[in-house]
PDB file of N, CA and C in Angstrom:
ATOM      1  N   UNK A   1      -1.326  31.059   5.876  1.00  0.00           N
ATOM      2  CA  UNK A   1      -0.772  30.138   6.839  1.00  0.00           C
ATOM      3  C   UNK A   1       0.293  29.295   6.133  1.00  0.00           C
ATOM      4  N   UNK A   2       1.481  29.169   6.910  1.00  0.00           N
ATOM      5  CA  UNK A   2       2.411  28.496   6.297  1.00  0.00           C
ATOM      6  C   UNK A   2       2.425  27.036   6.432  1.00  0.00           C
ATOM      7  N   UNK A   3       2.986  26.127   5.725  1.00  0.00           N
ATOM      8  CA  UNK A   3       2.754  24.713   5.817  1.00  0.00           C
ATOM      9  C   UNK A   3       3.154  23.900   6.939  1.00  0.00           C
ATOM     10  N   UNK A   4       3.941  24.801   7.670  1.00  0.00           N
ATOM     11  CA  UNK A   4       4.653  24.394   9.207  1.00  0.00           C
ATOM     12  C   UNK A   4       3.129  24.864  10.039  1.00  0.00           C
ATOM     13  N   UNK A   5       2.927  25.867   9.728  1.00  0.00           N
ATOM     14  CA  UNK A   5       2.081  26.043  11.034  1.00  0.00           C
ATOM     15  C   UNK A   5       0.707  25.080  10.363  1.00  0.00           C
ATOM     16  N   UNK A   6       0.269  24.875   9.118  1.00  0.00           N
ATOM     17  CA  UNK A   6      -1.140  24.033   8.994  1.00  0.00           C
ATOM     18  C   UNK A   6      -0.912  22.604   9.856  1.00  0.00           C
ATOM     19  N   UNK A   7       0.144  21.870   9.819  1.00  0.00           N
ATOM     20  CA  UNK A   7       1.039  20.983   9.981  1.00  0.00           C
ATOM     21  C   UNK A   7       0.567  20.776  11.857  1.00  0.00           C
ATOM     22  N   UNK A   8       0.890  21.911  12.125  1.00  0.00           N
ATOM     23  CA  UNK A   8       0.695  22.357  13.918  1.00  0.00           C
ATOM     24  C   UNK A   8      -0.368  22.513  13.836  1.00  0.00           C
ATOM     25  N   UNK A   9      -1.858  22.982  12.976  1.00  0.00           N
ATOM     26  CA  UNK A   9      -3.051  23.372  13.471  1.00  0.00           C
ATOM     27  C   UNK A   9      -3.445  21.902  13.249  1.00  0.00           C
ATOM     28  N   UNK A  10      -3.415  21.091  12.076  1.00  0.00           N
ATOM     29  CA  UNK A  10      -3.767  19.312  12.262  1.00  0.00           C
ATOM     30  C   UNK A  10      -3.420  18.747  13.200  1.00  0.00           C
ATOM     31  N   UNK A  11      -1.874  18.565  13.869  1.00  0.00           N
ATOM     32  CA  UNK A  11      -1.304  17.591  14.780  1.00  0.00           C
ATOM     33  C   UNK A  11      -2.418  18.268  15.736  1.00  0.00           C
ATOM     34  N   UNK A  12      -3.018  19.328  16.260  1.00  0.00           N
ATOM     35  CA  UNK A  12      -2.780  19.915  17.836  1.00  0.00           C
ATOM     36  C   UNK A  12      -4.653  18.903  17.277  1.00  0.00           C
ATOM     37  N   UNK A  13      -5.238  19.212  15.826  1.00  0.00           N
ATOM     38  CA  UNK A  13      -6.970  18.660  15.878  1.00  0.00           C
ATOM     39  C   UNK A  13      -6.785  17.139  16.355  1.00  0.00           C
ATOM     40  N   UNK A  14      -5.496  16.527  15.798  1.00  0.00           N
ATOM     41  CA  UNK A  14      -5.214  14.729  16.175  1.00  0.00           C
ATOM     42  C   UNK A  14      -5.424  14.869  17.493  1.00  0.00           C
ATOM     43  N   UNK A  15      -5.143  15.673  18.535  1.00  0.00           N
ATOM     44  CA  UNK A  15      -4.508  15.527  19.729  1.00  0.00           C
ATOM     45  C   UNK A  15      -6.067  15.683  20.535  1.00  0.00           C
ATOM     46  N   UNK A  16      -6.983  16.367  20.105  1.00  0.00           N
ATOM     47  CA  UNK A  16      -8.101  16.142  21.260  1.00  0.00           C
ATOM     48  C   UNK A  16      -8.803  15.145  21.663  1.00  0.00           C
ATOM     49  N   UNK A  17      -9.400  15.068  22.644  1.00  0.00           N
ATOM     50  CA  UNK A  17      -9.377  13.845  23.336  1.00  0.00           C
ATOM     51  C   UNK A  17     -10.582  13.176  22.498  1.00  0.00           C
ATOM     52  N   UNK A  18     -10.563  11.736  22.229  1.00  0.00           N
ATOM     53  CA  UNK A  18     -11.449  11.197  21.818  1.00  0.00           C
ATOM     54  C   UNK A  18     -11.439  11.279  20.315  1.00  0.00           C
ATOM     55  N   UNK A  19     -10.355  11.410  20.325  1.00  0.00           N
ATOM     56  CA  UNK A  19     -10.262  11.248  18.230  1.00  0.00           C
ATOM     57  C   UNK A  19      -9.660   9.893  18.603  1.00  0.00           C
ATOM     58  N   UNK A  20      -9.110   8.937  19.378  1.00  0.00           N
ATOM     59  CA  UNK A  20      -8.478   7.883  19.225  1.00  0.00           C
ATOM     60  C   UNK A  20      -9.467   6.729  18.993  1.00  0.00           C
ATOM     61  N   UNK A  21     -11.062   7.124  19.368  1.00  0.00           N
ATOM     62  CA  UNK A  21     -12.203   6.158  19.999  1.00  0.00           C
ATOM     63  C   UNK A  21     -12.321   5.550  18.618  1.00  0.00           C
ATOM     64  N   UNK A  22     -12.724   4.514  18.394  1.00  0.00           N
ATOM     65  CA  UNK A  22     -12.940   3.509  17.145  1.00  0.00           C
ATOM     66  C   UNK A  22     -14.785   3.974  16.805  1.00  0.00           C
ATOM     67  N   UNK A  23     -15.049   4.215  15.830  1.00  0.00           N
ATOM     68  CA  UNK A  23     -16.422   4.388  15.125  1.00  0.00           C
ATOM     69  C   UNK A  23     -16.479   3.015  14.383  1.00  0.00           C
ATOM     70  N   UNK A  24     -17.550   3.164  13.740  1.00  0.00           N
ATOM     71  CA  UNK A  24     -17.973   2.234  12.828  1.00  0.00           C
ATOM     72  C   UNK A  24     -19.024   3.090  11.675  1.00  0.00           C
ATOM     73  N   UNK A  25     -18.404   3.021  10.832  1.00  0.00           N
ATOM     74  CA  UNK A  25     -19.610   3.442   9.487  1.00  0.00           C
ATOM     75  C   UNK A  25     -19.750   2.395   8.465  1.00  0.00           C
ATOM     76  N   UNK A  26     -21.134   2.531   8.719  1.00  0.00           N
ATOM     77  CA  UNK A  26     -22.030   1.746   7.787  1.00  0.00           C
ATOM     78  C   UNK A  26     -21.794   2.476   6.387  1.00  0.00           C
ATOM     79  N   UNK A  27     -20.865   2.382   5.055  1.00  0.00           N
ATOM     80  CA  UNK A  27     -20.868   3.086   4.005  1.00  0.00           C
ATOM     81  C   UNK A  27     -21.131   2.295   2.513  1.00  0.00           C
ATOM     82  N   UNK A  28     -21.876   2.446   2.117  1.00  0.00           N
ATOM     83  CA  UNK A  28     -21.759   2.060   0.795  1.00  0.00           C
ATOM     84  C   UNK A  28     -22.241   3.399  -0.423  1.00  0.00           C
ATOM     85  N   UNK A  29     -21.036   3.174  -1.158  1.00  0.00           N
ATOM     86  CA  UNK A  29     -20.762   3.964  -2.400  1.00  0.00           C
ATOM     87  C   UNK A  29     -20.349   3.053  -3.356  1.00  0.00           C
ATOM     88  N   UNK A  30     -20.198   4.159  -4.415  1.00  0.00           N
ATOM     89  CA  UNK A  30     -19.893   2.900  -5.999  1.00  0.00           C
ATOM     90  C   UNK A  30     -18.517   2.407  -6.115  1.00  0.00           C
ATOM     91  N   UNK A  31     -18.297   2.005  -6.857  1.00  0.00           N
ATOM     92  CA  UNK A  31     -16.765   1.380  -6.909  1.00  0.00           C
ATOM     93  C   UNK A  31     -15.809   2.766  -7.623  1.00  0.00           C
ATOM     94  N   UNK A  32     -16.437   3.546  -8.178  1.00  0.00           N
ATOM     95  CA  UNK A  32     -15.278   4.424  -8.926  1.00  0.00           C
ATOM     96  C   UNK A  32     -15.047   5.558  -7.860  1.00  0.00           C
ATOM     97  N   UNK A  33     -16.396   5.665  -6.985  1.00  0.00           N
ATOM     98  CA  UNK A  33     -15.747   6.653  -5.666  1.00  0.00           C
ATOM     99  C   UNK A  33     -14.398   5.993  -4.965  1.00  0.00           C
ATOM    100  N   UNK A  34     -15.212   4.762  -4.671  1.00  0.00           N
ATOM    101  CA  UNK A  34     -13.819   3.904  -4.127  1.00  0.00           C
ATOM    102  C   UNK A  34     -12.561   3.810  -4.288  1.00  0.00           C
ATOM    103  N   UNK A  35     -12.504   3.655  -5.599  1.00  0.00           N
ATOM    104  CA  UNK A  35     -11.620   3.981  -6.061  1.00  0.00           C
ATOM    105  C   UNK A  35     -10.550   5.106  -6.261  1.00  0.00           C
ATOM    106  N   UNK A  36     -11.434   6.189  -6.540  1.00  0.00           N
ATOM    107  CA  UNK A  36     -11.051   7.804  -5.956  1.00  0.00           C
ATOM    108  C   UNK A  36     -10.613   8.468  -4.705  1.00  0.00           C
ATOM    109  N   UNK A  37     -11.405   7.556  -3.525  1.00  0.00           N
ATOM    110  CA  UNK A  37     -11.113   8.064  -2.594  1.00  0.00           C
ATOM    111  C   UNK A  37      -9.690   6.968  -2.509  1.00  0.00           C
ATOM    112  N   UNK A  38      -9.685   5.745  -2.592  1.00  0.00           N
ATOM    113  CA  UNK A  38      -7.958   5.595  -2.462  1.00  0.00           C
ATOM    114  C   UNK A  38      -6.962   6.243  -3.114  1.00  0.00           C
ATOM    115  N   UNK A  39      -7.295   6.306  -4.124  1.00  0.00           N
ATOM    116  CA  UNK A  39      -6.107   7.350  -4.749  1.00  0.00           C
ATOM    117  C   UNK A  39      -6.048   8.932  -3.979  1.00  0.00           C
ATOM    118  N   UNK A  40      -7.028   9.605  -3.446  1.00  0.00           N
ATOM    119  CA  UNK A  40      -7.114  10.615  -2.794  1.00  0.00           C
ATOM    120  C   UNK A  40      -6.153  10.227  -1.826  1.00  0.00           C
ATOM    121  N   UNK A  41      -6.310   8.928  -0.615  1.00  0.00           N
ATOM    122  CA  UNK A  41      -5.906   8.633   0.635  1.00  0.00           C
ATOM    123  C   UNK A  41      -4.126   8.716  -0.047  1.00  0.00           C
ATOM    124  N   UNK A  42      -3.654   7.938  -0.908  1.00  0.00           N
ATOM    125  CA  UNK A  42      -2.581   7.550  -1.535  1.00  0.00           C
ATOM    126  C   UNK A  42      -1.473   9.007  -1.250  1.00  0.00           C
ATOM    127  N   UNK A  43      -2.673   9.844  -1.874  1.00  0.00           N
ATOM    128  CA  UNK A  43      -1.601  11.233  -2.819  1.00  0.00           C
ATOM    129  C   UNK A  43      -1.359  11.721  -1.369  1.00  0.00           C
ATOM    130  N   UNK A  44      -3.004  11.893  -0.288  1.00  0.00           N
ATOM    131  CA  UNK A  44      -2.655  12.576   0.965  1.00  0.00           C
ATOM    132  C   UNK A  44      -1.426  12.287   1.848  1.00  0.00           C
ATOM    133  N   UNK A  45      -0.902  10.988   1.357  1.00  0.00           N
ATOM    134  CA  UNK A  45      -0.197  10.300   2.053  1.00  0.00           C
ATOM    135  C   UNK A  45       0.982  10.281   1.484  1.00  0.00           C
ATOM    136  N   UNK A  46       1.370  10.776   0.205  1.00  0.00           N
ATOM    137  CA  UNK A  46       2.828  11.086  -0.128  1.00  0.00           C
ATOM    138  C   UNK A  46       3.547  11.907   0.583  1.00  0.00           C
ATOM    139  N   UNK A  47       4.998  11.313  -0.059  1.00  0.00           N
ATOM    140  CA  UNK A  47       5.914  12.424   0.853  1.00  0.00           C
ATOM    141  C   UNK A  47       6.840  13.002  -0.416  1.00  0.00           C
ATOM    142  N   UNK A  48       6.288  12.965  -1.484  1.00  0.00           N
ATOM    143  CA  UNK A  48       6.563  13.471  -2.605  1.00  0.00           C
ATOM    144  C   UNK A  48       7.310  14.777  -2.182  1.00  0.00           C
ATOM    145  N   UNK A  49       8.604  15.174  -2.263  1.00  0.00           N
ATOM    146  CA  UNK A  49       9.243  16.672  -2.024  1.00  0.00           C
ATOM    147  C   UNK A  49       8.317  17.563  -2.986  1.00  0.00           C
ATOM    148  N   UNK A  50       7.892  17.495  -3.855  1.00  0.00           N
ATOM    149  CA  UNK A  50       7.472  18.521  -5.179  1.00  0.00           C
ATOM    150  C   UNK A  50       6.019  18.594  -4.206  1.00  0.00           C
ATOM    151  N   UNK A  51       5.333  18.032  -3.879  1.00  0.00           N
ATOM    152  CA  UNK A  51       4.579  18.406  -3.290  1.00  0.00           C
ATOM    153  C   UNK A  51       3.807  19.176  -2.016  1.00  0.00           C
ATOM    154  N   UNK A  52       3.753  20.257  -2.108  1.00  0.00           N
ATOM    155  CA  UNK A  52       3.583  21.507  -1.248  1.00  0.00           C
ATOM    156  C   UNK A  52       2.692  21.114   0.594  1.00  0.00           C
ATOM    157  N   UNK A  53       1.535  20.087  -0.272  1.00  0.00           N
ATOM    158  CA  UNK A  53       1.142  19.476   1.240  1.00  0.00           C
ATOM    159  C   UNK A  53       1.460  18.396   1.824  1.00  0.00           C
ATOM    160  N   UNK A  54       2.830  17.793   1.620  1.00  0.00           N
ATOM    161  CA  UNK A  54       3.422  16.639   1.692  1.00  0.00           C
ATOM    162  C   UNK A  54       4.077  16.835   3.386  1.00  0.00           C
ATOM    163  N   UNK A  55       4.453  17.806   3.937  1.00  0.00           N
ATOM    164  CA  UNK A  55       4.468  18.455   5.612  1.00  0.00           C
ATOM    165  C   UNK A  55       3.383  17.806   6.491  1.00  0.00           C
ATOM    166  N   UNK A  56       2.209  17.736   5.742  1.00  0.00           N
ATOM    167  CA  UNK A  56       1.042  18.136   6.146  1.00  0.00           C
ATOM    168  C   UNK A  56       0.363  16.549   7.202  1.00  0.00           C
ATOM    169  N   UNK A  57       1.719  15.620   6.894  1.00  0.00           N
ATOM    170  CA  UNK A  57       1.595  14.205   7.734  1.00  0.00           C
ATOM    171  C   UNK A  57       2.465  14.016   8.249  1.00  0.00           C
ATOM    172  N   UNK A  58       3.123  14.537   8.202  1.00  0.00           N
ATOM    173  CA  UNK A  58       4.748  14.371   8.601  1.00  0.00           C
ATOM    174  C   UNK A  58       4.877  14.664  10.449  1.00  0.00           C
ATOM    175  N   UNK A  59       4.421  15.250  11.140  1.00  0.00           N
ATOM    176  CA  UNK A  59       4.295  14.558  12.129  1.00  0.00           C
ATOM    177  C   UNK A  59       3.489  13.822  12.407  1.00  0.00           C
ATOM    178  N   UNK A  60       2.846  13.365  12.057  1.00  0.00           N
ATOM    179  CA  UNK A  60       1.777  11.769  12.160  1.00  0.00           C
ATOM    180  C   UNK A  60       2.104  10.756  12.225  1.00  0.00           C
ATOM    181  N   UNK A  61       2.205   9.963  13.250  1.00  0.00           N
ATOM    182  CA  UNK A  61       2.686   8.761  14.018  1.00  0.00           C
ATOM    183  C   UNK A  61       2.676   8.130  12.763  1.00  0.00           C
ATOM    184  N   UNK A  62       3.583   7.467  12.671  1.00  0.00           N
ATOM    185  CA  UNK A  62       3.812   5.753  11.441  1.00  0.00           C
ATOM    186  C   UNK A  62       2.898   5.068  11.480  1.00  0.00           C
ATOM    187  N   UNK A  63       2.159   4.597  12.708  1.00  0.00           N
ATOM    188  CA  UNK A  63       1.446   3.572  13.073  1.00  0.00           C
ATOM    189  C   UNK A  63       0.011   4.233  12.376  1.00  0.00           C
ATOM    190  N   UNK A  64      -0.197   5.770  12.808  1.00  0.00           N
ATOM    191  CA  UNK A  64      -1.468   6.163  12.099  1.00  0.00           C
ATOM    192  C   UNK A  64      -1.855   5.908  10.238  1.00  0.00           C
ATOM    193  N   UNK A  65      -0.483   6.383   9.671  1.00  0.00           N
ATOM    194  CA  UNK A  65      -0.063   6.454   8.357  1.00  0.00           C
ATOM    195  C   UNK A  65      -0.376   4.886   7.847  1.00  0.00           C
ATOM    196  N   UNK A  66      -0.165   3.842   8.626  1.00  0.00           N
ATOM    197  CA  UNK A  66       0.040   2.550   8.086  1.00  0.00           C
ATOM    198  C   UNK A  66      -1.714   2.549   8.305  1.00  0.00           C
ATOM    199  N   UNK A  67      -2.415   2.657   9.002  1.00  0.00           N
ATOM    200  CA  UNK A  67      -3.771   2.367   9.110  1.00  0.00           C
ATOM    201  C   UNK A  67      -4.457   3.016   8.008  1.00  0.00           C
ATOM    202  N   UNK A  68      -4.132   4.169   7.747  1.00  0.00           N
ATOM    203  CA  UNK A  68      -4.514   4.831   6.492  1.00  0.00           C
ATOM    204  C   UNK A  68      -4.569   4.211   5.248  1.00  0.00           C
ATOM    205  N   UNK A  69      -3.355   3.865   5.064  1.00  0.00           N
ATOM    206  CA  UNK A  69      -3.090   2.871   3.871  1.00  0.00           C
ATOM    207  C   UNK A  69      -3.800   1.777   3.663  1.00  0.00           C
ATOM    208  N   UNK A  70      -3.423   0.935   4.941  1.00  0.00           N
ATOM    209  CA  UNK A  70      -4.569  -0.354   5.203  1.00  0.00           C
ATOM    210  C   UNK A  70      -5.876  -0.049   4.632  1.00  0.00           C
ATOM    211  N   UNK A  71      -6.396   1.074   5.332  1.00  0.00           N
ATOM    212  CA  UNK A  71      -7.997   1.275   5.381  1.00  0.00           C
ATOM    213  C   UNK A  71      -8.258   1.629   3.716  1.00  0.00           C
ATOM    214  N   UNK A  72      -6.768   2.031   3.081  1.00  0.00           N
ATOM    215  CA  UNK A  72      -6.930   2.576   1.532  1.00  0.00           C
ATOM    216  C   UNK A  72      -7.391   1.155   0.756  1.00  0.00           C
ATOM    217  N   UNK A  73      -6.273   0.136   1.114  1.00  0.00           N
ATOM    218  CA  UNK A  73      -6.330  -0.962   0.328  1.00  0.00           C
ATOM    219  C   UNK A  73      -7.274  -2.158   0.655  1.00  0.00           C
ATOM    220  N   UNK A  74      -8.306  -2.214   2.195  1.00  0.00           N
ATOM    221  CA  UNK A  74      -9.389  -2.619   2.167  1.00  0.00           C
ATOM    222  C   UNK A  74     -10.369  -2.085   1.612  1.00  0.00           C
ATOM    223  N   UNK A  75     -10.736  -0.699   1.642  1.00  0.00           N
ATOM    224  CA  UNK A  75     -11.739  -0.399   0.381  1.00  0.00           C
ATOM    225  C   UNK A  75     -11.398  -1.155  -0.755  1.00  0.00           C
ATOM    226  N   UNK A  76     -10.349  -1.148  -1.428  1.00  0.00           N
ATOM    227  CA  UNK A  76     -10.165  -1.708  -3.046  1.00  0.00           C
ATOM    228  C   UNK A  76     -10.579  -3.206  -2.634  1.00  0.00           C
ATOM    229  N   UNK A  77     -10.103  -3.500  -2.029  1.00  0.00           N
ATOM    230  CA  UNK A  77     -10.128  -5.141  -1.651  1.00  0.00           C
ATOM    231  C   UNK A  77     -11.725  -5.913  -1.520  1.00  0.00           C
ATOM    232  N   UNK A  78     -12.728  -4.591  -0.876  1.00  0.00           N
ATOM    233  CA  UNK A  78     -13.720  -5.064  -0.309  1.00  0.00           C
ATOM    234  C   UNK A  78     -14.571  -4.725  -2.100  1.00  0.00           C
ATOM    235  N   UNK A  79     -13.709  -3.699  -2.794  1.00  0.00           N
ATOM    236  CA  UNK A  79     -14.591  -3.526  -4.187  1.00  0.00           C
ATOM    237  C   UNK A  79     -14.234  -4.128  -5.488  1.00  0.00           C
ATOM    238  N   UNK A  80     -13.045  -4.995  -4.846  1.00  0.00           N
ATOM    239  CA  UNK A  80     -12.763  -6.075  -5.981  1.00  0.00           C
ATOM    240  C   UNK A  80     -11.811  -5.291  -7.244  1.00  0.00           C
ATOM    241  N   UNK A  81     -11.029  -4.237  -6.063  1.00  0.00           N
ATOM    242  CA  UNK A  81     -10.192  -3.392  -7.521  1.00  0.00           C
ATOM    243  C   UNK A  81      -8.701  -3.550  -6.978  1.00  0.00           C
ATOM    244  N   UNK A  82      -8.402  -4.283  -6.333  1.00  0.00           N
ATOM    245  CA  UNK A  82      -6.972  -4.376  -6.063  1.00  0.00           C
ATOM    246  C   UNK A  82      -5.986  -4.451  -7.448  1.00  0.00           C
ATOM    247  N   UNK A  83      -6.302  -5.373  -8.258  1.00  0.00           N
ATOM    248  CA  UNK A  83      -5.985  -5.772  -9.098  1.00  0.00           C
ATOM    249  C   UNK A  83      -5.492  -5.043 -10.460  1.00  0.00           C
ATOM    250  N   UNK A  84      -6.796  -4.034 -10.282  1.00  0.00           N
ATOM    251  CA  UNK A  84      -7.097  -2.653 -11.520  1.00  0.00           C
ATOM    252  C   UNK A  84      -5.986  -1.665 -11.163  1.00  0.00           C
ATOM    253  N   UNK A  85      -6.358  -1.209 -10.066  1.00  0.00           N
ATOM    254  CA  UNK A  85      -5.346  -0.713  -9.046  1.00  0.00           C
ATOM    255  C   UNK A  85      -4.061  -0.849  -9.183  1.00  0.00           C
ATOM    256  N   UNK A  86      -3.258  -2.250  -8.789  1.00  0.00           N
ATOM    257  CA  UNK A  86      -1.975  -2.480  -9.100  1.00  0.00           C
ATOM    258  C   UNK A  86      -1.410  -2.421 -10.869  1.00  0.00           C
ATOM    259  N   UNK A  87      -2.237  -2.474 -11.555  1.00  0.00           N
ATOM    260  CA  UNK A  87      -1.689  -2.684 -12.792  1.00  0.00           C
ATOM    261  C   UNK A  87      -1.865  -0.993 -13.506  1.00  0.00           C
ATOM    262  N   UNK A  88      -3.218   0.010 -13.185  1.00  0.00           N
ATOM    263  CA  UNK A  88      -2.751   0.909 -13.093  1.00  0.00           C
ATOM    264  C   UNK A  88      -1.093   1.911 -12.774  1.00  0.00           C
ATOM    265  N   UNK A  89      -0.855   1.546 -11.529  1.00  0.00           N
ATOM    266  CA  UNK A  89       0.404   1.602 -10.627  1.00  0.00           C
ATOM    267  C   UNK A  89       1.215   2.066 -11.257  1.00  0.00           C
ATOM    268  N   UNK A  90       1.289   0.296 -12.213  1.00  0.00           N
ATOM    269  CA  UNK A  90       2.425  -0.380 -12.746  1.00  0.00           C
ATOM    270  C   UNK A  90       2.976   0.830 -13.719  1.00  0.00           C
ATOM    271  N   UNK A  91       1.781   0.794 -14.924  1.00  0.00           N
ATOM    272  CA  UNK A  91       1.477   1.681 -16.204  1.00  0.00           C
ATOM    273  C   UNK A  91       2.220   2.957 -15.489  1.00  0.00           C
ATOM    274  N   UNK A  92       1.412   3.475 -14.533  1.00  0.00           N
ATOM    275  CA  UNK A  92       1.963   4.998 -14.210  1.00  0.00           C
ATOM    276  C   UNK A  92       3.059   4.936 -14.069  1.00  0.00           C
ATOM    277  N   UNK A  93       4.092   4.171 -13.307  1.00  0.00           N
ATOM    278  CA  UNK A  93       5.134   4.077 -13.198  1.00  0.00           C
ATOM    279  C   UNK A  93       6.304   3.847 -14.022  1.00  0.00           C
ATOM    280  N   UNK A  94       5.453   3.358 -14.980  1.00  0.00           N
ATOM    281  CA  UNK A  94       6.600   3.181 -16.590  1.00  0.00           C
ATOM    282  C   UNK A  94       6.708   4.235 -16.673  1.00  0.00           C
ATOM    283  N   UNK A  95       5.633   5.204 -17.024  1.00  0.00           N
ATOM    284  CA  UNK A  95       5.447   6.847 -17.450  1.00  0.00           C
ATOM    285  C   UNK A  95       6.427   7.431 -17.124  1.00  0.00           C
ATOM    286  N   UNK A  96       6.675   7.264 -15.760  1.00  0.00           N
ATOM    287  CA  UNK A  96       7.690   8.246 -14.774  1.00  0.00           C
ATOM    288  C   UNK A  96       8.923   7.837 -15.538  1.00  0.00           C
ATOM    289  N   UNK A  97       9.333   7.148 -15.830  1.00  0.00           N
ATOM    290  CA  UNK A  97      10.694   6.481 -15.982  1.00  0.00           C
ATOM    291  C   UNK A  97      10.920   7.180 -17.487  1.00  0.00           C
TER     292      UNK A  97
END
């Protein structure tokens, strides 16, 4: 399957009815999952060209994308790693340069 059509088999799963309804989960995990899973949410959410599943949000409303993020940086927030987090960032970002 090509990355256009995975792209079309996600948008068409967004689109059934009742994915919009608000849940609530009760979750507690450790802080280094937490941590993992934001960086997971992060990468899912690049639009990095080098990256092959970077299509793969790209029709996904802005407004969804920004909740994503949000929901990335209240986990850190609620596990007290914002901080670790940003200065990580930072470090990686020298790297690149």
């Amino acid at each position: 399957m090509t990355t256009n059509e995975e792209a079309m088999v996600f948008d068409t799963l967004l689109s059934v009815p009742g994915m919009n309804d608000v849940v609530k989960i009760d979750l507690k995990i450790s802080r280094k999952n937490v941590f993992l899973l934001n960086h997971v949410i992060k990468r899912g959410l690049s639009t990095d060209p080098e990256d092959k599943d970077s299509n793969l949000f790209s029709n996904a409303p802005e407004e969804t994308i920004k909740e994503l993020k949000d929901l990335a940086y209240d986990f850190l927030e609620k596990a007290g790693l914002v901080e670790l987090s940003e200065k990580l960032s930072s470090l990686s970002a020298k790297d690149k340069k």
